[in-house]
Protein backbone atom coordinates (compact mmCIF):
# COMPACT_ATOMS: atom_id res chain seq x y z
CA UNK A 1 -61.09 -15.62 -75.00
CA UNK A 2 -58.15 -17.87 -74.63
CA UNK A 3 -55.62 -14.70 -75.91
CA UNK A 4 -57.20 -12.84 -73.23
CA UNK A 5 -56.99 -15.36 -70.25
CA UNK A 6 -53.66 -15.92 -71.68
CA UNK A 7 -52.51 -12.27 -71.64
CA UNK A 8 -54.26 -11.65 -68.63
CA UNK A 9 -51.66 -14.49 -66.82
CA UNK A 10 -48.52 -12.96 -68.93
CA UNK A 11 -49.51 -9.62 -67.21
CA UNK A 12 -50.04 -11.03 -63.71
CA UNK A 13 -47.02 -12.88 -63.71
CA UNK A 14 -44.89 -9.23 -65.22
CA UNK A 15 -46.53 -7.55 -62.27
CA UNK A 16 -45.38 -10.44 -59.56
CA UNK A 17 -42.27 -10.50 -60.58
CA UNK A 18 -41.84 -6.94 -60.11
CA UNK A 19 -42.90 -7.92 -56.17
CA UNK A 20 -39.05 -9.00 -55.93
CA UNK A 21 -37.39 -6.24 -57.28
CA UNK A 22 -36.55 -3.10 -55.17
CA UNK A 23 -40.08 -1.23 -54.78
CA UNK A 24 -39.88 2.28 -54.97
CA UNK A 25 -39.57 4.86 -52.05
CA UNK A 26 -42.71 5.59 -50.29
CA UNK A 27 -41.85 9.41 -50.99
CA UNK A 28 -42.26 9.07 -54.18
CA UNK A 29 -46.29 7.69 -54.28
CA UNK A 30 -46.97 9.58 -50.45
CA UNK A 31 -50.20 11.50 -52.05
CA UNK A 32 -51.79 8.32 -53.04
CA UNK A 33 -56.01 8.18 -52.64
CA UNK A 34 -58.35 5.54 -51.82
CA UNK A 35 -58.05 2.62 -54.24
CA UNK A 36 -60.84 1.86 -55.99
CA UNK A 37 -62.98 -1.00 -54.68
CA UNK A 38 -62.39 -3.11 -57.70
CA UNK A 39 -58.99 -3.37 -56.92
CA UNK A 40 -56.93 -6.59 -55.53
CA UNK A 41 -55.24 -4.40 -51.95
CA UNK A 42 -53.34 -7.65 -50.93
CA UNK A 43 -50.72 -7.06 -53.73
CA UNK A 44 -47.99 -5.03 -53.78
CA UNK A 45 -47.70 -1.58 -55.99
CA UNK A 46 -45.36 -2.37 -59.29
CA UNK A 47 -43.72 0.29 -61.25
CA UNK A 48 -45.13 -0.19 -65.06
CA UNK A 49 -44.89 1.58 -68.28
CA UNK A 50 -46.92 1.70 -71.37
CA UNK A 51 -45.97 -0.90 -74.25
CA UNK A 52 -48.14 0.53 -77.01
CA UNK A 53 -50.64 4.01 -76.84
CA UNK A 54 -53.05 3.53 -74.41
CA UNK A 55 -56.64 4.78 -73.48
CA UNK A 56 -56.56 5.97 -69.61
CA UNK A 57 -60.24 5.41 -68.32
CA UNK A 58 -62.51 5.94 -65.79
CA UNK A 59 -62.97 2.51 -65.15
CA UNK A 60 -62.29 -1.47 -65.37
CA UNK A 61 -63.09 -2.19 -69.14
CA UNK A 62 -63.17 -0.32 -72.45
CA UNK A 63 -66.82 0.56 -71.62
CA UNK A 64 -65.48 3.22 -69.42
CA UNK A 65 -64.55 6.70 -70.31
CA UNK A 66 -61.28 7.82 -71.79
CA UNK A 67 -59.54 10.68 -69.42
CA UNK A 68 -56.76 10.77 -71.99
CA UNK A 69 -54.24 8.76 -74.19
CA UNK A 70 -51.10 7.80 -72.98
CA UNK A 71 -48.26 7.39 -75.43
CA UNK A 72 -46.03 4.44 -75.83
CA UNK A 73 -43.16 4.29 -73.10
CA UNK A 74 -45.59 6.24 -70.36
CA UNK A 75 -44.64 5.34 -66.80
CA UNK A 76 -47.40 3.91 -64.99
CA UNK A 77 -47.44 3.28 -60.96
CA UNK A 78 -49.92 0.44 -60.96
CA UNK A 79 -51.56 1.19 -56.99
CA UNK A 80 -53.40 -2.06 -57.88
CA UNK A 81 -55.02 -4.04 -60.09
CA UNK A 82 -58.48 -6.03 -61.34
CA UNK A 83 -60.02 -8.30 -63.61
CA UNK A 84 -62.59 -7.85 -65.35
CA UNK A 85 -65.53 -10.72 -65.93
CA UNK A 86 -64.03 -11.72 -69.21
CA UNK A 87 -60.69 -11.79 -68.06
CA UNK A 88 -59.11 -9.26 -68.79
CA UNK A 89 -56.41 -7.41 -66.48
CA UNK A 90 -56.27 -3.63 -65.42
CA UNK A 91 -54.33 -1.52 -63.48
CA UNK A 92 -55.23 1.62 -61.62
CA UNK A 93 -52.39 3.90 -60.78
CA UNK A 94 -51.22 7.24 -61.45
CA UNK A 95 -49.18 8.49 -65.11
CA UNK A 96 -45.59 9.27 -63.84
CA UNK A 97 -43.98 10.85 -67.11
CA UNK A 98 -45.38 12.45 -70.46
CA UNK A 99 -48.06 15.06 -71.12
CA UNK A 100 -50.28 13.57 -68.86
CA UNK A 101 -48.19 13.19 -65.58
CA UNK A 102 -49.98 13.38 -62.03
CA UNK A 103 -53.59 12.30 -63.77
CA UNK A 104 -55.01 8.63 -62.37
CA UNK A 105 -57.11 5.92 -63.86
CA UNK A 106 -57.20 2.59 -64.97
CA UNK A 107 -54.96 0.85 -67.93
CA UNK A 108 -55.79 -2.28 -69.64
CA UNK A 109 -52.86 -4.57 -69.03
CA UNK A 110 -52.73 -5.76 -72.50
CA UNK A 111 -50.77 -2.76 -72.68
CA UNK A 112 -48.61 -2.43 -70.12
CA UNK A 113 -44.67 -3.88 -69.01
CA UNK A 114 -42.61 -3.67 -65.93
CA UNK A 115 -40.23 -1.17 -64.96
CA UNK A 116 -39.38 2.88 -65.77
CA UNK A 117 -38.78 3.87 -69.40
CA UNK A 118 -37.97 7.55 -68.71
């Protein structure tokens, strides 16, 4: 529990920081849906990437179904972000590089970092 809350505070505080860095041009993320309601709207998007293979899912929590399986180094525009009841962070965005490119879900943020890889 603790190793959660704690990486649940390392990855809020990676996606903060991001807040002050240049954001990205709205161009780039104009086709953007409807966030999900689960998400936190008062932050701002962050530019992410993958730090280890990754389930994409459906949903907040591992509960949810896997749309695919990003690879390590995957850019990741985190739209926004949750947590779940136990503490544990998530981002939903949309997969900017690899196989699965263009596809949306949500990310558990024990797996993700700031910034492009590709």
């Amino acid at each position: 529990m603790i190793r959660h809350l704690l990486s649940a505070v390392a990855a809020t505080a990676a996606v903060l920081a991001t807040l002050t860095a240049a954001a990205p041009t709205p161009q780039a993320h104009a086709a953007t849906t409807a966030r999900p309601k689960a998400c936190n709207t008062d932050a701002a998007p962050a530019q992410l990437h993958t730090t280890d293979p990754v389930h994409l899912r459906a949903g907040r929590g591992s509960g949810h179904r896997s749309l695919a399986v990003l690879a390590r180094n995957t850019d990741f525009y985190a739209e926004c972000w949750g947590v779940t009841a136990r503490d544990v962070w998530w981002a939903y965005g949309v997969v900017e590089s690899g196989a699965r490119i263009g596809r949306r879900g949500w990310v558990s943020g024990d797996h993700l970092a700031t910034g492009y890889r590709h």
